[in-house]
C-alpha atoms as a PDB file:
ATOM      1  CA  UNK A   1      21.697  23.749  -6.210  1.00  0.00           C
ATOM      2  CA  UNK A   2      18.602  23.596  -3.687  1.00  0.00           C
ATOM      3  CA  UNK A   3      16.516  20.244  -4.046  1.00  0.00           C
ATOM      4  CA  UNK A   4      13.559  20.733  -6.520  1.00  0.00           C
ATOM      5  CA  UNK A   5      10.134  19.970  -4.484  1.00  0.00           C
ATOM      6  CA  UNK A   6       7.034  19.172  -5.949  1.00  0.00           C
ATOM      7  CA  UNK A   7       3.764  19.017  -2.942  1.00  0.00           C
ATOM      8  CA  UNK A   8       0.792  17.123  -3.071  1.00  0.00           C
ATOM      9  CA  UNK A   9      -1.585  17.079  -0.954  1.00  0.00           C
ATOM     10  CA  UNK A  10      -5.529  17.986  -0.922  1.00  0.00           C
ATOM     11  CA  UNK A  11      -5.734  20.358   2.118  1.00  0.00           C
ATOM     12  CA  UNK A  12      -4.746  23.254   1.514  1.00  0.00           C
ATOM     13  CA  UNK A  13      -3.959  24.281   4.970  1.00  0.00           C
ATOM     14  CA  UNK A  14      -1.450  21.413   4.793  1.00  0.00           C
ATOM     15  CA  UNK A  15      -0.489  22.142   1.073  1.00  0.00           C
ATOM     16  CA  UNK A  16       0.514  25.637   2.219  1.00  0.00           C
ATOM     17  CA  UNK A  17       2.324  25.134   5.503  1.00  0.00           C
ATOM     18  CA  UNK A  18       4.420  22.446   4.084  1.00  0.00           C
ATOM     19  CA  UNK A  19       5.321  25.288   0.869  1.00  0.00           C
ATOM     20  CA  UNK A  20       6.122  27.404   4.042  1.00  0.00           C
ATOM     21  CA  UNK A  21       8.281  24.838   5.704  1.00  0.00           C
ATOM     22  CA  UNK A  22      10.256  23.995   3.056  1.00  0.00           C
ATOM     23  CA  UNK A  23      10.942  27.601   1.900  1.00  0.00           C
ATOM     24  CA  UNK A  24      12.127  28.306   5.200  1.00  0.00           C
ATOM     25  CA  UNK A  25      15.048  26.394   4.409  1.00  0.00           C
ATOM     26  CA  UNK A  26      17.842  27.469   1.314  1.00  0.00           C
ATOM     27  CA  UNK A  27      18.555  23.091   0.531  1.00  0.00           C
ATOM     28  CA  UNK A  28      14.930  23.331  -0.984  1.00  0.00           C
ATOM     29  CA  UNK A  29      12.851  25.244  -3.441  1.00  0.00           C
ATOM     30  CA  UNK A  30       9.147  24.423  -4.079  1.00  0.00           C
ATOM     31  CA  UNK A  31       8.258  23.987  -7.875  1.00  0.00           C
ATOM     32  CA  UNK A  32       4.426  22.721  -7.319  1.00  0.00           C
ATOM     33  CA  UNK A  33       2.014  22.442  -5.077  1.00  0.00           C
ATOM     34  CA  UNK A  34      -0.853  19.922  -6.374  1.00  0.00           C
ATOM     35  CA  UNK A  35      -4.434  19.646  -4.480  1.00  0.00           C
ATOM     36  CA  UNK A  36      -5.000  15.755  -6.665  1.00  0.00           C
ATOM     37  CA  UNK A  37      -3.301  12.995  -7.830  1.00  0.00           C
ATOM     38  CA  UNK A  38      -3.398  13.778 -11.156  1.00  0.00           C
ATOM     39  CA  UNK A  39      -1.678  17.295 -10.901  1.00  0.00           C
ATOM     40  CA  UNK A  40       1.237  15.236  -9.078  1.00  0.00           C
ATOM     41  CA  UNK A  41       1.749  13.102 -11.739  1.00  0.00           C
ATOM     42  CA  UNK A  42       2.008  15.550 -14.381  1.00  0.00           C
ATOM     43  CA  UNK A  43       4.772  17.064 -12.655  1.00  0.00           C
ATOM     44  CA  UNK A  44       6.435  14.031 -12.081  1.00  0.00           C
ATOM     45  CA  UNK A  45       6.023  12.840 -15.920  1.00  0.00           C
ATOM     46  CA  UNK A  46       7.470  17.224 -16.834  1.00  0.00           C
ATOM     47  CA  UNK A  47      10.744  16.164 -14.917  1.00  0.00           C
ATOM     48  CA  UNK A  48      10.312  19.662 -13.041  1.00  0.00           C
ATOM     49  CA  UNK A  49      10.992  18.299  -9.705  1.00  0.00           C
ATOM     50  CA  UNK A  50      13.882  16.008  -7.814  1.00  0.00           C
ATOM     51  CA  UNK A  51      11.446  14.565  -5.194  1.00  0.00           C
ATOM     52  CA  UNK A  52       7.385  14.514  -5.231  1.00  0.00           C
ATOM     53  CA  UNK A  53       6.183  14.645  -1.446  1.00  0.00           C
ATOM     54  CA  UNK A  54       3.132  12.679  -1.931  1.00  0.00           C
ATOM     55  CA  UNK A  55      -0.032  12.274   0.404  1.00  0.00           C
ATOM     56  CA  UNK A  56      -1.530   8.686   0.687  1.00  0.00           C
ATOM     57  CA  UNK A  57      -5.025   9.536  -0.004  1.00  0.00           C
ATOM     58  CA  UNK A  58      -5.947  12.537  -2.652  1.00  0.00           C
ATOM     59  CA  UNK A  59      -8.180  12.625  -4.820  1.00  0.00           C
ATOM     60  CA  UNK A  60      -8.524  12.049  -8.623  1.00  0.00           C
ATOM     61  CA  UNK A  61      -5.609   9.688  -8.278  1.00  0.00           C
ATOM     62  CA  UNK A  62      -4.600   8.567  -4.803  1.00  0.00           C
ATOM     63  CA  UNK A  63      -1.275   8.306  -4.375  1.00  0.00           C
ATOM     64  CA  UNK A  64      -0.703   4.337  -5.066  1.00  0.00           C
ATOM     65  CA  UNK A  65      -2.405   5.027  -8.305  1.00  0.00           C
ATOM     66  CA  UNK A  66       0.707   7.631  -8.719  1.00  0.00           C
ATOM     67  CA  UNK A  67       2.916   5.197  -7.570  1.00  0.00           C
ATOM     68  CA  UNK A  68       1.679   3.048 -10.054  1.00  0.00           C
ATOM     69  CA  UNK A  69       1.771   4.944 -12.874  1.00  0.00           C
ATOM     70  CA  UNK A  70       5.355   6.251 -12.675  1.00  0.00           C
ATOM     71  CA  UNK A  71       6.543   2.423 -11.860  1.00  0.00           C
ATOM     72  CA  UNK A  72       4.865   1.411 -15.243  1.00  0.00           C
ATOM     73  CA  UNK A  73       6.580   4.798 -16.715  1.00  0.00           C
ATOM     74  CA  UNK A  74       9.781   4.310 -14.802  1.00  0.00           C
ATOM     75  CA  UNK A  75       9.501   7.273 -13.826  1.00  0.00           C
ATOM     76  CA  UNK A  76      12.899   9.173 -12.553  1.00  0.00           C
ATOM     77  CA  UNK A  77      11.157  11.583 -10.255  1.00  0.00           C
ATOM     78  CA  UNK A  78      11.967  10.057  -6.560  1.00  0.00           C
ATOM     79  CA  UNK A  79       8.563   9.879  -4.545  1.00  0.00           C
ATOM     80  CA  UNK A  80       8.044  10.553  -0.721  1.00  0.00           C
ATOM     81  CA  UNK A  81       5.189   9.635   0.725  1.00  0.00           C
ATOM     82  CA  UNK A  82       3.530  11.889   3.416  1.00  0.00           C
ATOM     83  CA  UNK A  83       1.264  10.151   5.240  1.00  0.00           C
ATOM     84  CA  UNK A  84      -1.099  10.699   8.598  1.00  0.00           C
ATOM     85  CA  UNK A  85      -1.095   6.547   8.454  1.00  0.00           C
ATOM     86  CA  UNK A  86      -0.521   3.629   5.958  1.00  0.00           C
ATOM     87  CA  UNK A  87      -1.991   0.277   6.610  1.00  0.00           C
ATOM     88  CA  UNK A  88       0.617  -2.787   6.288  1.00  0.00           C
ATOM     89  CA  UNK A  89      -1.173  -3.634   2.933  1.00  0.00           C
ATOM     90  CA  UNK A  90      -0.620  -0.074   1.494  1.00  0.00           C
ATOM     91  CA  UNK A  91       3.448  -0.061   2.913  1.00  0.00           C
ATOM     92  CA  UNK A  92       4.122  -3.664   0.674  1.00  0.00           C
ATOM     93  CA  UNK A  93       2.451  -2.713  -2.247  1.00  0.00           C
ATOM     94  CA  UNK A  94       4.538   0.903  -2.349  1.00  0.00           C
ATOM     95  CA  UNK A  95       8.054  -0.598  -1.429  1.00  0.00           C
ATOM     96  CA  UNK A  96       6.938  -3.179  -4.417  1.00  0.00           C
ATOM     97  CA  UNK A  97       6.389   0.063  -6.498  1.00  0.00           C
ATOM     98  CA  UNK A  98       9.364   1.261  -5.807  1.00  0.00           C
ATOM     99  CA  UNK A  99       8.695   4.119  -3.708  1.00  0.00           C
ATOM    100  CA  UNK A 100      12.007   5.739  -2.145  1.00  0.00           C
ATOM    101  CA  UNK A 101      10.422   6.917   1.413  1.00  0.00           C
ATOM    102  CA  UNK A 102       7.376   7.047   3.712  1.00  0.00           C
ATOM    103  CA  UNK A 103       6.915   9.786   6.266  1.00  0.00           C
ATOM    104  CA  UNK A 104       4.722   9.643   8.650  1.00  0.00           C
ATOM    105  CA  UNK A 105       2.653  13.628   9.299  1.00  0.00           C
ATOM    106  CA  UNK A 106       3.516  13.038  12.639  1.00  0.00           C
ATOM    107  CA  UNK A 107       7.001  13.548  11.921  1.00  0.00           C
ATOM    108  CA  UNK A 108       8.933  16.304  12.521  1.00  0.00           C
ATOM    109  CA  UNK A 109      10.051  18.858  10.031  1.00  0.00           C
ATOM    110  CA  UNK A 110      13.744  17.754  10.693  1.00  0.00           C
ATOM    111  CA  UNK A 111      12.935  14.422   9.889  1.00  0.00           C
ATOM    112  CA  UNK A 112      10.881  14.828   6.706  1.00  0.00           C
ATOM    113  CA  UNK A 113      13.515  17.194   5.625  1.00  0.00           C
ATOM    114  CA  UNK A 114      16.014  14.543   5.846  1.00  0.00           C
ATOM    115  CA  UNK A 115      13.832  11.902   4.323  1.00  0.00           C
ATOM    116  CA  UNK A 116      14.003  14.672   1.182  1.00  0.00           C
ATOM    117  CA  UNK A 117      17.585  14.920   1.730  1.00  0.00           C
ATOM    118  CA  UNK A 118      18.478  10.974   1.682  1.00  0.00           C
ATOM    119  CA  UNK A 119      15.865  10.330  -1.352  1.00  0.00           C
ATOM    120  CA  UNK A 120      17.459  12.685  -3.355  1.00  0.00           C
ATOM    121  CA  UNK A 121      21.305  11.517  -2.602  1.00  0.00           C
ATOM    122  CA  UNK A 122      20.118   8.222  -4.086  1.00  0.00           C
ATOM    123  CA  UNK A 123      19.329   6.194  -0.706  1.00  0.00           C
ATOM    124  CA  UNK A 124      15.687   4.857   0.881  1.00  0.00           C
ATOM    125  CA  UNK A 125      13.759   6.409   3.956  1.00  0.00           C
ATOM    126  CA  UNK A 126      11.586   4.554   5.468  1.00  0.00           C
ATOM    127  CA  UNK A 127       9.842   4.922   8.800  1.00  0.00           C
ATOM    128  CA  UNK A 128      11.188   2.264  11.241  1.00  0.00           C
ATOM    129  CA  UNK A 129       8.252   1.440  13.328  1.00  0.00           C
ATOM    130  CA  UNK A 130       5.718   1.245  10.200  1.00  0.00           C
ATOM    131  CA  UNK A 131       8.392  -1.656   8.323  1.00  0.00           C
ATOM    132  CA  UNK A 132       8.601  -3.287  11.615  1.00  0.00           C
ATOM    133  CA  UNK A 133       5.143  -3.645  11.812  1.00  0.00           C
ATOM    134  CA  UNK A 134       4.754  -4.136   8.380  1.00  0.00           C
ATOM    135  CA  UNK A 135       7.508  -6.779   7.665  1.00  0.00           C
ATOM    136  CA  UNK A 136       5.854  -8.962  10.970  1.00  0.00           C
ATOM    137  CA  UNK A 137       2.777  -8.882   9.001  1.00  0.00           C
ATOM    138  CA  UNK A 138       4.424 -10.101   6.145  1.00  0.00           C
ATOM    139  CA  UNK A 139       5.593 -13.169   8.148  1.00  0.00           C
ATOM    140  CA  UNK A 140       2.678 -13.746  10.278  1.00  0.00           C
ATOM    141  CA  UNK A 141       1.023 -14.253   6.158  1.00  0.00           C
ATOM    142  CA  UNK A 142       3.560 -16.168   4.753  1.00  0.00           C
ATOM    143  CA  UNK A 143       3.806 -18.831   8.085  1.00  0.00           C
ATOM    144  CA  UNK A 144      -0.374 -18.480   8.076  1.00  0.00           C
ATOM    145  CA  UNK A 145      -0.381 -19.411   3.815  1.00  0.00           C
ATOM    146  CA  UNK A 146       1.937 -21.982   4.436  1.00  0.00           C
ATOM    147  CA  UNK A 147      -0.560 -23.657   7.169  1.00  0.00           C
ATOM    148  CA  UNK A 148      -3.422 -23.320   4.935  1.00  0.00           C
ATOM    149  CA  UNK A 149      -1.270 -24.557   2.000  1.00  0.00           C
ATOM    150  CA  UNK A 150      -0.438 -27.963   4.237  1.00  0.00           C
ATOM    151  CA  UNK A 151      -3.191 -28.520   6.199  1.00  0.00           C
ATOM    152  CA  UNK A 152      -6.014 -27.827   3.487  1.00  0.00           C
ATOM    153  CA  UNK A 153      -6.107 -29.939  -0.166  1.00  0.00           C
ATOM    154  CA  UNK A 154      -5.647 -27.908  -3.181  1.00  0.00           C
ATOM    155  CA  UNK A 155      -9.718 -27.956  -3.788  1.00  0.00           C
ATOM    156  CA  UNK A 156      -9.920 -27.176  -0.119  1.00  0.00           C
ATOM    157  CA  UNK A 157      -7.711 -23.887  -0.763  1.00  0.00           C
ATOM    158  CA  UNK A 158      -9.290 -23.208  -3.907  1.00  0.00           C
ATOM    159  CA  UNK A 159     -13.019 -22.923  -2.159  1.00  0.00           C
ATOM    160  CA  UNK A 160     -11.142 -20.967   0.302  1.00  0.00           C
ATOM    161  CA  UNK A 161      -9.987 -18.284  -2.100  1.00  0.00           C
ATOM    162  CA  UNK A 162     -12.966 -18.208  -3.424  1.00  0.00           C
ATOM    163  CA  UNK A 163     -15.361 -17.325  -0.651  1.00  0.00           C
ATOM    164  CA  UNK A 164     -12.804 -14.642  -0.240  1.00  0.00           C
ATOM    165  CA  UNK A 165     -14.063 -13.456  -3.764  1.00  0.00           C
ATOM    166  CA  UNK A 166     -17.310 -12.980  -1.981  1.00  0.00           C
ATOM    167  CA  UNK A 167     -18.902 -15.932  -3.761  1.00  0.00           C
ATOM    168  CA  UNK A 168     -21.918 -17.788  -2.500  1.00  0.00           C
ATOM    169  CA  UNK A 169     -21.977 -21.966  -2.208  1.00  0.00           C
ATOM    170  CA  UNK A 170     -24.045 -22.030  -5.813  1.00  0.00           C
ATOM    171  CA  UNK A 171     -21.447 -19.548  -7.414  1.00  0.00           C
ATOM    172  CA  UNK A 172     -18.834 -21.917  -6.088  1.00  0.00           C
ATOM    173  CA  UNK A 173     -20.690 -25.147  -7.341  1.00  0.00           C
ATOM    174  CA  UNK A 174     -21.087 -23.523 -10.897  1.00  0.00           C
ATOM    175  CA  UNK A 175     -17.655 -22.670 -11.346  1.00  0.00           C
ATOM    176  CA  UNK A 176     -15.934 -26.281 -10.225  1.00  0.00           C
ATOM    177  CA  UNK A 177     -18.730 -27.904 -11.484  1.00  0.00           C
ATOM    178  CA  UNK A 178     -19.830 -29.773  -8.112  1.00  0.00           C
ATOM    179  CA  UNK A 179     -23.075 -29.817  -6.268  1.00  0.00           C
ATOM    180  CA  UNK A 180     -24.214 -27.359  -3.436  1.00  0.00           C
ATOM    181  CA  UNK A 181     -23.717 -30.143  -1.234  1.00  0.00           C
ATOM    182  CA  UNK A 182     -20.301 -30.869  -2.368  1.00  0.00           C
ATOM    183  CA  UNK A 183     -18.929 -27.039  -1.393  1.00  0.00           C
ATOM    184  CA  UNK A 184     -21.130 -27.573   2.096  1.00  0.00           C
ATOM    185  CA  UNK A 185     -19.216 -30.558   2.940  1.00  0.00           C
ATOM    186  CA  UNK A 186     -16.097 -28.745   1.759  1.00  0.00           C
ATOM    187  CA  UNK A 187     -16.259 -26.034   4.121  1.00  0.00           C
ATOM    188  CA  UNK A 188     -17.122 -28.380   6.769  1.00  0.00           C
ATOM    189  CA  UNK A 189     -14.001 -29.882   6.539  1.00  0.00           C
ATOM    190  CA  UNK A 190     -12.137 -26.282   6.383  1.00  0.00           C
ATOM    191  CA  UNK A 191     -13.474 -24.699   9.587  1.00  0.00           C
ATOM    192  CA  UNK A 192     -12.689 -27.714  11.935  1.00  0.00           C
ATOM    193  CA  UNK A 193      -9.160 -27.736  10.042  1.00  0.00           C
ATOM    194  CA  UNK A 194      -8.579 -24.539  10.612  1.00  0.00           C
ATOM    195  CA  UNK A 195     -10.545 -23.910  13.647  1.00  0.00           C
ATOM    196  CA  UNK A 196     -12.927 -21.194  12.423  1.00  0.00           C
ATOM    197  CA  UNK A 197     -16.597 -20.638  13.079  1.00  0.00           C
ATOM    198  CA  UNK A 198     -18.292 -19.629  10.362  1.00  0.00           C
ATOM    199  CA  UNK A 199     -18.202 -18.160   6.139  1.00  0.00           C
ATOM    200  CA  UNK A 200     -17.187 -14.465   8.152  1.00  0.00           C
ATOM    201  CA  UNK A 201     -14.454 -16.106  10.235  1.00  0.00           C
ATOM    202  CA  UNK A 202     -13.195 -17.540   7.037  1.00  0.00           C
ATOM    203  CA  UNK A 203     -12.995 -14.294   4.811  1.00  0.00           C
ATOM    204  CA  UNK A 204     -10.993 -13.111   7.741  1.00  0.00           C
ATOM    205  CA  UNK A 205      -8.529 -15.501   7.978  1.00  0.00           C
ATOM    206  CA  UNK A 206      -8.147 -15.656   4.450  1.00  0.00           C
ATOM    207  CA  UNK A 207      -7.457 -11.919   4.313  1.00  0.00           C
ATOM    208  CA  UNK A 208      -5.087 -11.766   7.433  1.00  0.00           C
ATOM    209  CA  UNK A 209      -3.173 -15.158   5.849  1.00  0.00           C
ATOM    210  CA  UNK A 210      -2.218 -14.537   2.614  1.00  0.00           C
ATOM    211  CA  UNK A 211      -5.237 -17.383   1.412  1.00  0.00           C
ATOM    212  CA  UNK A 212      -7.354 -14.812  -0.478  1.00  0.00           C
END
């Protein structure tokens, strides 16, 4: 029996040549093809497809809301995702979700047809150079949380994670319950620990370490 595929994607010049590409070979047959998020899900949740090859970024809901929702579903419907890039943020949380491959558009045909292939037999695809990448990041946050974690005190960190928030020094001093002057001197101490220069320099670091 051919695999069932359902297509998402909101272009519909991409929507249509990938209907064309995977007619063109007898292992598939094309059951949907869904400009939104919301279209994809409904087939997913109908059981009408095997695999749902699933753009990144549609509309209604993108496709980590989709990801999302079937995870909380459990969802039997195997999900690859199509993508023209994924940021190392986006890869975690969809391995987390429990997505079963990630294609990069640059790909070719032969590869995202076995990417179907593999998903469907049961096994994971996943695009080597984007979990390299992704993975490093991983450890370049957990080894940067850990050196926040000893260098900083635990008020230190929790100041920290809040400027990430966005908050401002009064925000800060309302919620711990400390003067202005209190969270000044607090941050003083934070940028020469960790050598930044500056509220902006801090967000940063607190994004790229795992702190926020």
């Amino acid at each position: 029996m051919p695999i069932r595929v359902a297509l998402a994607d909101d272009h519909e010049i991409v929507l249509n040549g990938l209907k064309r590409l995977f007619e063109s070979d007898s292992d598939f047959r094309v059951v949907a093809c869904c400009r939104d998020g919301k279209q994809a899900l409904v087939e997913a949740r109908a059981r009408t497809c095997d695999v749902l090859v699933l753009d990144l970024r549609i509309p209604e809901f993108s496709g980590m809301d989709v990801l999302r929702a079937m995870a909380h579903e459990r969802s039997r419907c195997r999900v690859v995702l199509l993508t023209a890039t994924i940021g190392d943020d986006d890869w975690i949380e969809a391995v987390r979700l429990g997505v079963h491959g990630i294609v990069l558009k640059e790909a070719s045909p032969e590869t995202l047809f076995e990417a179907v292939r593999r998903v469907h037999s049961g096994r994971l695809w996943l695009d080597p150079d984007t979990m390299s990448r992704a993975l490093k990041a991983v450890a370049r946050r957990e080894a940067g949380a850990s050196e926040a974690t000893r260098m900083l005190t635990p008020r230190e960190l929790e100041i920290v994670r809040m400027i990430a928030q966005g908050l401002r020094n009064k925000a800060i001093a309302e919620r711990l319950a400390i003067s202005e002057g209190t969270v000044k001197l607090h941050l003083h101490n934070v940028y020469e620990k960790l050598g930044v220069d500056g509220r902006l320099s801090l967000m940063v670091y607190a994004q790229q370490n795992g702190v926020a």
